[in-house]
C-alpha atoms as a PDB file:
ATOM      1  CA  UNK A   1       0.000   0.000   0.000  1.00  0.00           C
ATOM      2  CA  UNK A   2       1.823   3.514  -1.323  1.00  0.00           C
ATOM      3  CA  UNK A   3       2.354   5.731   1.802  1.00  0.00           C
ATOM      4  CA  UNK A   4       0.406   8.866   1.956  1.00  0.00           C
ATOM      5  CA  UNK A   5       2.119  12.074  -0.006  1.00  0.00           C
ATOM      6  CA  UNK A   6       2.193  14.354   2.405  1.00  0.00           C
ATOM      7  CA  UNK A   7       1.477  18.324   1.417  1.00  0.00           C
ATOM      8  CA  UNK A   8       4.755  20.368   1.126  1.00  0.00           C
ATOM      9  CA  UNK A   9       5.053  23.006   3.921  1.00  0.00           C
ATOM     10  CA  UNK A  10       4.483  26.646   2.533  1.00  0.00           C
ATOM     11  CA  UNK A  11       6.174  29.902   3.337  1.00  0.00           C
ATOM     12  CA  UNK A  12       4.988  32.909   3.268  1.00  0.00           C
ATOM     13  CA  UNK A  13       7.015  36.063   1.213  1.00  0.00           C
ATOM     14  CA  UNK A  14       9.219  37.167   3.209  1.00  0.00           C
ATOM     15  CA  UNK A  15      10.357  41.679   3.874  1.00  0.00           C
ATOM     16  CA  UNK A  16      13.743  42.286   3.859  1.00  0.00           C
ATOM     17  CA  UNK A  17      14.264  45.944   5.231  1.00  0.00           C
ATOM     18  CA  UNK A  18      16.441  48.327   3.329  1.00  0.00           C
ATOM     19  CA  UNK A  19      20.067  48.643   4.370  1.00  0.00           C
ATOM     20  CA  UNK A  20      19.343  52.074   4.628  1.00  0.00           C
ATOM     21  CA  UNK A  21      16.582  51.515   7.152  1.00  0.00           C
ATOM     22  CA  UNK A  22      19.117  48.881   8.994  1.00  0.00           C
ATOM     23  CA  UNK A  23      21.805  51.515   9.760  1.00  0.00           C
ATOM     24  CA  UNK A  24      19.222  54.531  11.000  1.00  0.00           C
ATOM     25  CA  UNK A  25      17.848  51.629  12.859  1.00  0.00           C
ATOM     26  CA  UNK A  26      21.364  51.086  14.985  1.00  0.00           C
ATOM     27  CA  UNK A  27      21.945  54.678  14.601  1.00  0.00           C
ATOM     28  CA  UNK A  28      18.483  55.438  16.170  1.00  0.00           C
ATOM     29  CA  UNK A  29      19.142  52.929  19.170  1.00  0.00           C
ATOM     30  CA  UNK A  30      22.410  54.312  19.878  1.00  0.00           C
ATOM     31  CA  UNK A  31      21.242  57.977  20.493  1.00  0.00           C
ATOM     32  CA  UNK A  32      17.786  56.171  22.460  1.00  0.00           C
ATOM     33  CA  UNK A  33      20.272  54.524  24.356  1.00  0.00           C
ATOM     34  CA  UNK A  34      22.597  57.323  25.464  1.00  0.00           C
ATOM     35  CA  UNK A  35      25.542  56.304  23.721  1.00  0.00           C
ATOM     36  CA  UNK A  36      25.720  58.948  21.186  1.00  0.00           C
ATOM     37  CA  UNK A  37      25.316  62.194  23.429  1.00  0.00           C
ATOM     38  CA  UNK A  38      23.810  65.691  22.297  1.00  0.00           C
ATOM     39  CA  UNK A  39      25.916  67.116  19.333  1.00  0.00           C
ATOM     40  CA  UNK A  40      28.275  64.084  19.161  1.00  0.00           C
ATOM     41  CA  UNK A  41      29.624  63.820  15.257  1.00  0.00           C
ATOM     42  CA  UNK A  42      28.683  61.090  13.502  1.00  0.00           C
ATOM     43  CA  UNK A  43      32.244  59.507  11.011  1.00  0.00           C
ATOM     44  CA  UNK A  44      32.267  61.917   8.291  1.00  0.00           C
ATOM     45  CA  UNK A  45      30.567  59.876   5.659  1.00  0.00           C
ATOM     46  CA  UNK A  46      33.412  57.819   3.688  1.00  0.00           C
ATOM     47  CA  UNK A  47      34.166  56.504   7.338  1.00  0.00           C
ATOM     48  CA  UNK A  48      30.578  55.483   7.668  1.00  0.00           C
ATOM     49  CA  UNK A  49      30.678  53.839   3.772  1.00  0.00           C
ATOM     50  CA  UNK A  50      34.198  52.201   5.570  1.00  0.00           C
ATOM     51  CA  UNK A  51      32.984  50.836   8.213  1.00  0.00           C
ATOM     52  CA  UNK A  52      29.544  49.814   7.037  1.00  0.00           C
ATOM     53  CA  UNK A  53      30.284  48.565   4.026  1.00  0.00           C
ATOM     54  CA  UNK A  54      27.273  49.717   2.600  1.00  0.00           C
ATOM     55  CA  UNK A  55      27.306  52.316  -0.448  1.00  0.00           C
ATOM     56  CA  UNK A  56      27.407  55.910  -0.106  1.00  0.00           C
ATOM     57  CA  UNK A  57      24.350  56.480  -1.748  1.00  0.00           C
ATOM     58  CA  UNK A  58      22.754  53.754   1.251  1.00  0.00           C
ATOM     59  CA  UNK A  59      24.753  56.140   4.010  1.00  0.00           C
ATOM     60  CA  UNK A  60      23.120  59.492   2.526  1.00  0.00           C
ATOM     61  CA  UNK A  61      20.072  57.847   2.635  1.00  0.00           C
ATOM     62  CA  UNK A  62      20.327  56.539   6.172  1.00  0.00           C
ATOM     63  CA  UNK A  63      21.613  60.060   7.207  1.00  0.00           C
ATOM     64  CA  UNK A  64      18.383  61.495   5.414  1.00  0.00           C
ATOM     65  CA  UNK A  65      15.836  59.676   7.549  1.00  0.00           C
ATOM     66  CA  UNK A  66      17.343  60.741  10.723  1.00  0.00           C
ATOM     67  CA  UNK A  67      17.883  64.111   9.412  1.00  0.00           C
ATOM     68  CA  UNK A  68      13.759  64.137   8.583  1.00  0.00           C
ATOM     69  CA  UNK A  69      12.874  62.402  12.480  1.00  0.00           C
ATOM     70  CA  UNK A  70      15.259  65.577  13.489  1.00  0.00           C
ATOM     71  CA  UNK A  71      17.646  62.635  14.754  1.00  0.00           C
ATOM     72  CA  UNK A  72      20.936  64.201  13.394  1.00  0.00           C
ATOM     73  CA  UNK A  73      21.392  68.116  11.886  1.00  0.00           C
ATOM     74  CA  UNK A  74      23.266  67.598   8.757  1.00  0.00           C
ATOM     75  CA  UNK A  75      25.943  71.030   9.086  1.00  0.00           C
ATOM     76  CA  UNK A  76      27.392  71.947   5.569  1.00  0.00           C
ATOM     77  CA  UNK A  77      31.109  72.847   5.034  1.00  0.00           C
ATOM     78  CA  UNK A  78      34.131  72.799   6.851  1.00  0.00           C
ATOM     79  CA  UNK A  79      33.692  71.676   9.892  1.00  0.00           C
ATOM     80  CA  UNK A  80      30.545  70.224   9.231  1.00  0.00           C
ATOM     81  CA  UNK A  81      28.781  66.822   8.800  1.00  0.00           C
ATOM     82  CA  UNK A  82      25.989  64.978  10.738  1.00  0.00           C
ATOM     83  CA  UNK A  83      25.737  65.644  14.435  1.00  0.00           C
ATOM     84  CA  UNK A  84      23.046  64.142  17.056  1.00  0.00           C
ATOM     85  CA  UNK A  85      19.628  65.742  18.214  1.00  0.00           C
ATOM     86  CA  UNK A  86      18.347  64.240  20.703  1.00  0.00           C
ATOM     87  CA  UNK A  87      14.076  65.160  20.454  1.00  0.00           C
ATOM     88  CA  UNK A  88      12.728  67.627  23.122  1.00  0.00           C
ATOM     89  CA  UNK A  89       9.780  69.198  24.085  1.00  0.00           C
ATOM     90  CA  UNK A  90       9.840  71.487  21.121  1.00  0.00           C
ATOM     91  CA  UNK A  91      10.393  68.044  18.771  1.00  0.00           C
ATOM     92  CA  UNK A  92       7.400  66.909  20.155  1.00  0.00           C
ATOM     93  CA  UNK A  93       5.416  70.653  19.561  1.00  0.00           C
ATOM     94  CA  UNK A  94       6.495  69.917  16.415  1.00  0.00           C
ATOM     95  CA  UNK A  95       5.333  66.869  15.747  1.00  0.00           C
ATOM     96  CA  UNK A  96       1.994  66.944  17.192  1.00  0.00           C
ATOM     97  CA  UNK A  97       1.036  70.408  15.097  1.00  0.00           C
ATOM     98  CA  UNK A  98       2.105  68.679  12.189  1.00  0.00           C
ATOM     99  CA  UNK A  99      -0.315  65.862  13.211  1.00  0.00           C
ATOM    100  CA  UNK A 100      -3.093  68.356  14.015  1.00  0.00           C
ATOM    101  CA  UNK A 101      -2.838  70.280  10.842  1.00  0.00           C
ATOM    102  CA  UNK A 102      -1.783  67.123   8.558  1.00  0.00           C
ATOM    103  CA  UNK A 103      -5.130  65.212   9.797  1.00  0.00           C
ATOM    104  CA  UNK A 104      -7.222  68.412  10.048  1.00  0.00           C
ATOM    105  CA  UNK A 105      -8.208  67.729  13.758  1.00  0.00           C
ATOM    106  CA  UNK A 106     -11.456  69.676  14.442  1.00  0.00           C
ATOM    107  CA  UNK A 107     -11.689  72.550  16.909  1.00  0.00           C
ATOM    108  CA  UNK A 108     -13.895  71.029  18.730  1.00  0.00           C
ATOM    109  CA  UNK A 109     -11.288  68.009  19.562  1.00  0.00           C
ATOM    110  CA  UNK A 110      -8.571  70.105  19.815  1.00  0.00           C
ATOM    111  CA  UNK A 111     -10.589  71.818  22.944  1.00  0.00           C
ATOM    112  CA  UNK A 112     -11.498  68.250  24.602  1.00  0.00           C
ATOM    113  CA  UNK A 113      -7.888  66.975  24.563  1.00  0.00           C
ATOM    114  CA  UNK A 114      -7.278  70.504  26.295  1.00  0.00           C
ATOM    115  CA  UNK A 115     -10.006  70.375  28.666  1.00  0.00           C
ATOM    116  CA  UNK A 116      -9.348  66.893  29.427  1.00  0.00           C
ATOM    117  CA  UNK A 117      -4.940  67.620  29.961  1.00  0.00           C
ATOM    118  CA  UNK A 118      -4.797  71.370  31.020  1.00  0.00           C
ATOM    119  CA  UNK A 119      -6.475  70.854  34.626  1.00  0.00           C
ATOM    120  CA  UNK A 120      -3.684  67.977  35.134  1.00  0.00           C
ATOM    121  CA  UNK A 121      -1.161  70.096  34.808  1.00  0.00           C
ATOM    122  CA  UNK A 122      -2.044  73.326  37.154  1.00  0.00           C
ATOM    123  CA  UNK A 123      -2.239  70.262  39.466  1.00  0.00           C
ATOM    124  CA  UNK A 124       1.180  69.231  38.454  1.00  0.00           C
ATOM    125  CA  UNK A 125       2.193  73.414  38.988  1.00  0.00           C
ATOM    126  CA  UNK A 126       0.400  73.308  42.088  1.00  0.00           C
ATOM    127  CA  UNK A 127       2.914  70.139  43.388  1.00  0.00           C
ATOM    128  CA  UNK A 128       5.553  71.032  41.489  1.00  0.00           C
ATOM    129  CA  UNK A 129       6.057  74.786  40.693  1.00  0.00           C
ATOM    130  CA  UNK A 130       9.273  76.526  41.565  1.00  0.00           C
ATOM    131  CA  UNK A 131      10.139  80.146  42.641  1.00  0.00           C
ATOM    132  CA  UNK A 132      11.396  80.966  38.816  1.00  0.00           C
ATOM    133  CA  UNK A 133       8.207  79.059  37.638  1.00  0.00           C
ATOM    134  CA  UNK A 134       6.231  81.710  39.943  1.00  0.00           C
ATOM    135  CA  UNK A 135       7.891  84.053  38.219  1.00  0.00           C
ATOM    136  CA  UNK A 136       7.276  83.156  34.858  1.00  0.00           C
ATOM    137  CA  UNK A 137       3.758  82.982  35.939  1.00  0.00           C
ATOM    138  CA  UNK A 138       3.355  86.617  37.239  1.00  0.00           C
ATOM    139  CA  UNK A 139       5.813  88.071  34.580  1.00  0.00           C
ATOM    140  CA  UNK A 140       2.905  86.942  31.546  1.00  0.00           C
ATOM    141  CA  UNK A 141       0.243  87.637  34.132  1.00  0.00           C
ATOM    142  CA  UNK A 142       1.543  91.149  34.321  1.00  0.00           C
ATOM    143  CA  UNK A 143       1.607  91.297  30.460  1.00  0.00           C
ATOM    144  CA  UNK A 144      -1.444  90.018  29.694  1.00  0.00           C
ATOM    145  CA  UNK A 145      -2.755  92.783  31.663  1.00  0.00           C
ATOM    146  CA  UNK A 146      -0.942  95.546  31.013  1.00  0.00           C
ATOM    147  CA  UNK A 147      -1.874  94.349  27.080  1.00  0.00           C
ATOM    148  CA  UNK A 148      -4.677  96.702  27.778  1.00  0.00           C
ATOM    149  CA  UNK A 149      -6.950  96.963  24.158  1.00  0.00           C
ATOM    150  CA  UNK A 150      -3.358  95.607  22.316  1.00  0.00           C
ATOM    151  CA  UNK A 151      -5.234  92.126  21.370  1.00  0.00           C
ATOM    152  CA  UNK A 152      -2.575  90.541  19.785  1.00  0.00           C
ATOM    153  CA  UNK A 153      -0.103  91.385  22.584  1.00  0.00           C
ATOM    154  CA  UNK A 154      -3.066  89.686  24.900  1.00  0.00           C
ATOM    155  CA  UNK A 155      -2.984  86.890  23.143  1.00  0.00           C
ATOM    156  CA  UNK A 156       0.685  86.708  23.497  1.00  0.00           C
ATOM    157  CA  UNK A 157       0.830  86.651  26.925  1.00  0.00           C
ATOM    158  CA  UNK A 158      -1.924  84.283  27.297  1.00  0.00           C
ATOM    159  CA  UNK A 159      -0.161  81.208  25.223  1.00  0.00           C
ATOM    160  CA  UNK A 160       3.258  82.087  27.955  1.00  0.00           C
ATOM    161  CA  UNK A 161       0.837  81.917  31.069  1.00  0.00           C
ATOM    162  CA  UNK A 162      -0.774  78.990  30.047  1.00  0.00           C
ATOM    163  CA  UNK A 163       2.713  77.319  28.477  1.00  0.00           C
ATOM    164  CA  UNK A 164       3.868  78.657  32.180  1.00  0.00           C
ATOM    165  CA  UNK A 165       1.821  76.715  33.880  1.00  0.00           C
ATOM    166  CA  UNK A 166       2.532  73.311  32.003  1.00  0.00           C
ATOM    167  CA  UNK A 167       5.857  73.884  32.230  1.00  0.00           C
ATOM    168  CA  UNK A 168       6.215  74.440  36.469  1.00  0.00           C
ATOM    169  CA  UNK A 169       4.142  71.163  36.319  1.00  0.00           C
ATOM    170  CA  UNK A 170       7.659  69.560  34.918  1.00  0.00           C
ATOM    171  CA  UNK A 171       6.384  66.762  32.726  1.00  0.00           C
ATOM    172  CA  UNK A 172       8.334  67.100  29.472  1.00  0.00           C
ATOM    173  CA  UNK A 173       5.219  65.298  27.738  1.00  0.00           C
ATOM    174  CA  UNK A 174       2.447  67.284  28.766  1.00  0.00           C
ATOM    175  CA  UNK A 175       4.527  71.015  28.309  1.00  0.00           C
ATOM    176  CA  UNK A 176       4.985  69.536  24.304  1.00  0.00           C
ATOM    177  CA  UNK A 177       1.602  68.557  23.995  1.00  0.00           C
ATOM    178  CA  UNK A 178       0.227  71.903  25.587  1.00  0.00           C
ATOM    179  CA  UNK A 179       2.531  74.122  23.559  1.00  0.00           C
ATOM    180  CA  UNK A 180       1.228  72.532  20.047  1.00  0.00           C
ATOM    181  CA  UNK A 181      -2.164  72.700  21.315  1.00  0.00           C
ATOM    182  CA  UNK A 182      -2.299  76.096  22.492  1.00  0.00           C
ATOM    183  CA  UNK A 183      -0.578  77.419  19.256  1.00  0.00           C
ATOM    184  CA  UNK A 184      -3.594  75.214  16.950  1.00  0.00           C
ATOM    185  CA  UNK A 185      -6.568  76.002  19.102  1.00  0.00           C
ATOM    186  CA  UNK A 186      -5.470  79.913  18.628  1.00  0.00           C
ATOM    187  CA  UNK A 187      -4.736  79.872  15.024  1.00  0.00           C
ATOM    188  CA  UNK A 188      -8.300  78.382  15.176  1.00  0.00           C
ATOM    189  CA  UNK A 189     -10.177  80.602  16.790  1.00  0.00           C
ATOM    190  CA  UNK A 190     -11.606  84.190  15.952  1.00  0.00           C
ATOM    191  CA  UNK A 191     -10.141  85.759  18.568  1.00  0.00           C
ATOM    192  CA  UNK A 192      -9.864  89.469  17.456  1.00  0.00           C
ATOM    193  CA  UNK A 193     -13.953  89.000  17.383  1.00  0.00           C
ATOM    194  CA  UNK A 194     -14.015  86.640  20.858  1.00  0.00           C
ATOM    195  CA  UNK A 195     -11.474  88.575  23.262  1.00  0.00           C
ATOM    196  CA  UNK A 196     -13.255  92.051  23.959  1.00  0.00           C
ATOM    197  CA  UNK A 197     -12.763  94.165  27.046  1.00  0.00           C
ATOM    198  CA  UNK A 198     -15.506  91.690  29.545  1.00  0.00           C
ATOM    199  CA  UNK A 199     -13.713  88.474  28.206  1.00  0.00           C
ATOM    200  CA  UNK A 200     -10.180  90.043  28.898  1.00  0.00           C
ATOM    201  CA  UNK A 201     -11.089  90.942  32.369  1.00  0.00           C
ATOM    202  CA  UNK A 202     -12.392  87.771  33.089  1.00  0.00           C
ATOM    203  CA  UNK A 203      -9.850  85.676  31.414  1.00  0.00           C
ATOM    204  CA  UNK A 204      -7.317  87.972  33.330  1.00  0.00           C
ATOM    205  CA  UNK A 205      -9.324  87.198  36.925  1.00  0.00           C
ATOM    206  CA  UNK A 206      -9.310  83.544  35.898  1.00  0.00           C
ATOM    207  CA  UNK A 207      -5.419  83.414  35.916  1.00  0.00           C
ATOM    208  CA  UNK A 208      -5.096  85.221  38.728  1.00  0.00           C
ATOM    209  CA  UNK A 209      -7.140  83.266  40.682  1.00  0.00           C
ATOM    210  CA  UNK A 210      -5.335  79.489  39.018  1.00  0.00           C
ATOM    211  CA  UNK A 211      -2.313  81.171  39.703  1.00  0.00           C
ATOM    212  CA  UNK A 212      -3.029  81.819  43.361  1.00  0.00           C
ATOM    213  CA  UNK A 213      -3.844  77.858  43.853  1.00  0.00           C
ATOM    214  CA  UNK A 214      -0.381  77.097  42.215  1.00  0.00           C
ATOM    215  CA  UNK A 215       1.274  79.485  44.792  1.00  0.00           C
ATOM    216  CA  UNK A 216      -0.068  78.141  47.411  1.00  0.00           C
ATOM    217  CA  UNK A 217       0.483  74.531  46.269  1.00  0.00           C
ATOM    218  CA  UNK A 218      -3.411  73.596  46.403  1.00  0.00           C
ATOM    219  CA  UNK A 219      -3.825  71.264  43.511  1.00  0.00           C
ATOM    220  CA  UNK A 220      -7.177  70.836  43.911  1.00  0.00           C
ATOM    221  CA  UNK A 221      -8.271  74.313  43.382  1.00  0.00           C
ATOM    222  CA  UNK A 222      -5.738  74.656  40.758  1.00  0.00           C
ATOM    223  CA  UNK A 223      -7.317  71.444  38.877  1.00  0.00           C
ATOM    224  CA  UNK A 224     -10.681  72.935  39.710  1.00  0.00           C
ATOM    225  CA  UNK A 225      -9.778  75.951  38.656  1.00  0.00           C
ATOM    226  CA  UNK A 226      -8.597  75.458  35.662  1.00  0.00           C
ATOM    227  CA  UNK A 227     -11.096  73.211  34.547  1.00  0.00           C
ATOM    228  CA  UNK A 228     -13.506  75.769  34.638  1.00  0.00           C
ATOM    229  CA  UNK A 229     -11.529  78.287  32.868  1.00  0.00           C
ATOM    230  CA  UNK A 230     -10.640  75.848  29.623  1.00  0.00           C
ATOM    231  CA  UNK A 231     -14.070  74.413  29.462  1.00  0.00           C
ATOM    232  CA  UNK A 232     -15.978  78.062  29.603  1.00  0.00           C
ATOM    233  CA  UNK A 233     -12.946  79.556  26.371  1.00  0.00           C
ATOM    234  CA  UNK A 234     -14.036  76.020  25.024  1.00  0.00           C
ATOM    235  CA  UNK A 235     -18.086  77.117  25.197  1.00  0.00           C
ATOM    236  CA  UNK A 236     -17.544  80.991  24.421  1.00  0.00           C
ATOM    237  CA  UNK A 237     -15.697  79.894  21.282  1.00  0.00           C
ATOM    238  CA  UNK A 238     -18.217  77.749  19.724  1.00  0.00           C
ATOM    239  CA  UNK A 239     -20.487  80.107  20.508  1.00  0.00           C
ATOM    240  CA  UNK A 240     -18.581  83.102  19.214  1.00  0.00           C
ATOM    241  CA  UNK A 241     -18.492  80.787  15.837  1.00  0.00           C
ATOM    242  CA  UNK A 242     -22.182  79.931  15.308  1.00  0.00           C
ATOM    243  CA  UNK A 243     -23.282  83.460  16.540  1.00  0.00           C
ATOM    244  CA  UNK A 244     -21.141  86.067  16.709  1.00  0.00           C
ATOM    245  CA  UNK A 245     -20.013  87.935  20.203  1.00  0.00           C
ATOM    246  CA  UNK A 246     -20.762  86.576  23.303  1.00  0.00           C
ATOM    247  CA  UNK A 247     -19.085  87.091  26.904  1.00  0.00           C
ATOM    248  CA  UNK A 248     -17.204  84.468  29.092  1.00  0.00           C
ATOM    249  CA  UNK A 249     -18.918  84.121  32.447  1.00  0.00           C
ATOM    250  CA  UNK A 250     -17.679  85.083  35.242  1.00  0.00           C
ATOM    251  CA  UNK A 251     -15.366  82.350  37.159  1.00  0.00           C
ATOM    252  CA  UNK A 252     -16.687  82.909  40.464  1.00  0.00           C
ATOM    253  CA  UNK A 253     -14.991  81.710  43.663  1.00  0.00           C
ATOM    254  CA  UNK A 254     -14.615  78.425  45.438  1.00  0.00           C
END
């Protein structure tokens, strides 16, 4: 009796990644790592084709993909060649606004991811703020008032006091994400039509009164705070857009 045939095992296709994408892969890793430190030099690049032995035309292109991820800063002429970037919090701004504008995020999401992050961190400023924090606090507090009918100098100051805040609350994460939001949910809005003399007092009252809870290190005011504040710009704004002026309302106390 013939023996079963038995069915041939299959394999699938199989991706073999670029040598390109191999070497910005280890390059990638090393600077992750902490082996290759802020504004070390990469080999020039016929070391790199040496040592590799991979083609110059592979080693450009490597050095091109970590150039675009803002991995390396290519630096022409003498004295120059590829050096390492590590990212930041203003990579990460970066990033994220290219995000928002690349996927045309709404407005209206844009103000939820605020309302839903901001209040975090004046609790974070609240725990974590420092004397020069303070400062930086009352230094755009001081502008935004003194801004007087100046609306884009108001507006000016506003982004700083509320980048302030994020940043005494010390999470690098949070301060990137705030900064790209702040910048997009501006850009956004009709401000020169929203921010008239009643909003501008009240927006200025609000701060004062978020600031206070920082200073004296009371998160949950400064949380509770500031969730009232974000959530009533994020109101007055859609409102401002379906019907023209409105005012904010007035924060109130504790």
């Amino acid at each position: 009796m013939q023996a079963p045939v038995r069915p041939r095992p299959r394999f699938e296709p199989l991706t073999v990644p670029k040598a390109s994408d191999v070497l910005a892969a280890e390059v990638r890793e090393r600077i992750f790592s902490g082996e290759l430190a802020e504004g070390t030099a990469l080999p020039p690049e016929r070391q790199l084709v040496e040592q590799t032995g991979l083609s110059r035309a592979t080693v450009r292109e490597a050095l091109r993909i970590l150039e675009v991820e803002n991995l390396v800063q290519i630096k022409p002429g003498r004295g120059g060649g590829a050096f390492v970037h590590r990212p930041d919090r203003d990579s990460l701004a970066n990033t994220v606004q290219l995000v928002i504008r690349g996927q045309q995020i709404r407005l209206e999401a844009l103000h939820q991811t605020r309302e839903a992050i901001e209040p975090t961190c004046a609790a974070l400023a609240a725990r974590y703020r420092t004397d020069a924090d303070l400062a930086d606090l009352d230094a755009a507090h001081a502008d935004l008032v003194g801004a007087g009918a100046d609306i884009p100098g108001f507006l000016r100051a506003n982004i700083r006091w509320h980048n302030a805040v994020a940043r005494a609350g010390d999470n690098e994460l949070l301060i990137g994400f705030m900064s790209a939001l702040s910048q997009s949910i501006y850009a956004a809005t009709d401000l020169e039509q929203l921010m008239d003399v009643q909003t501008r007092e009240l927006t200025a009252r609000a701060h004062a009164r978020i600031t206070e809870a920082i200073r004296d290190g009371d998160e949950a005011a400064a949380m509770r705070r500031m969730t009232r504040h974000v959530c009533g710009f994020a109101r007055v704004a859609a409102a401002v857009d379906e019907r023209g002026r409105v005012g904010l309302s007035d924060p109130g106390q504790d």
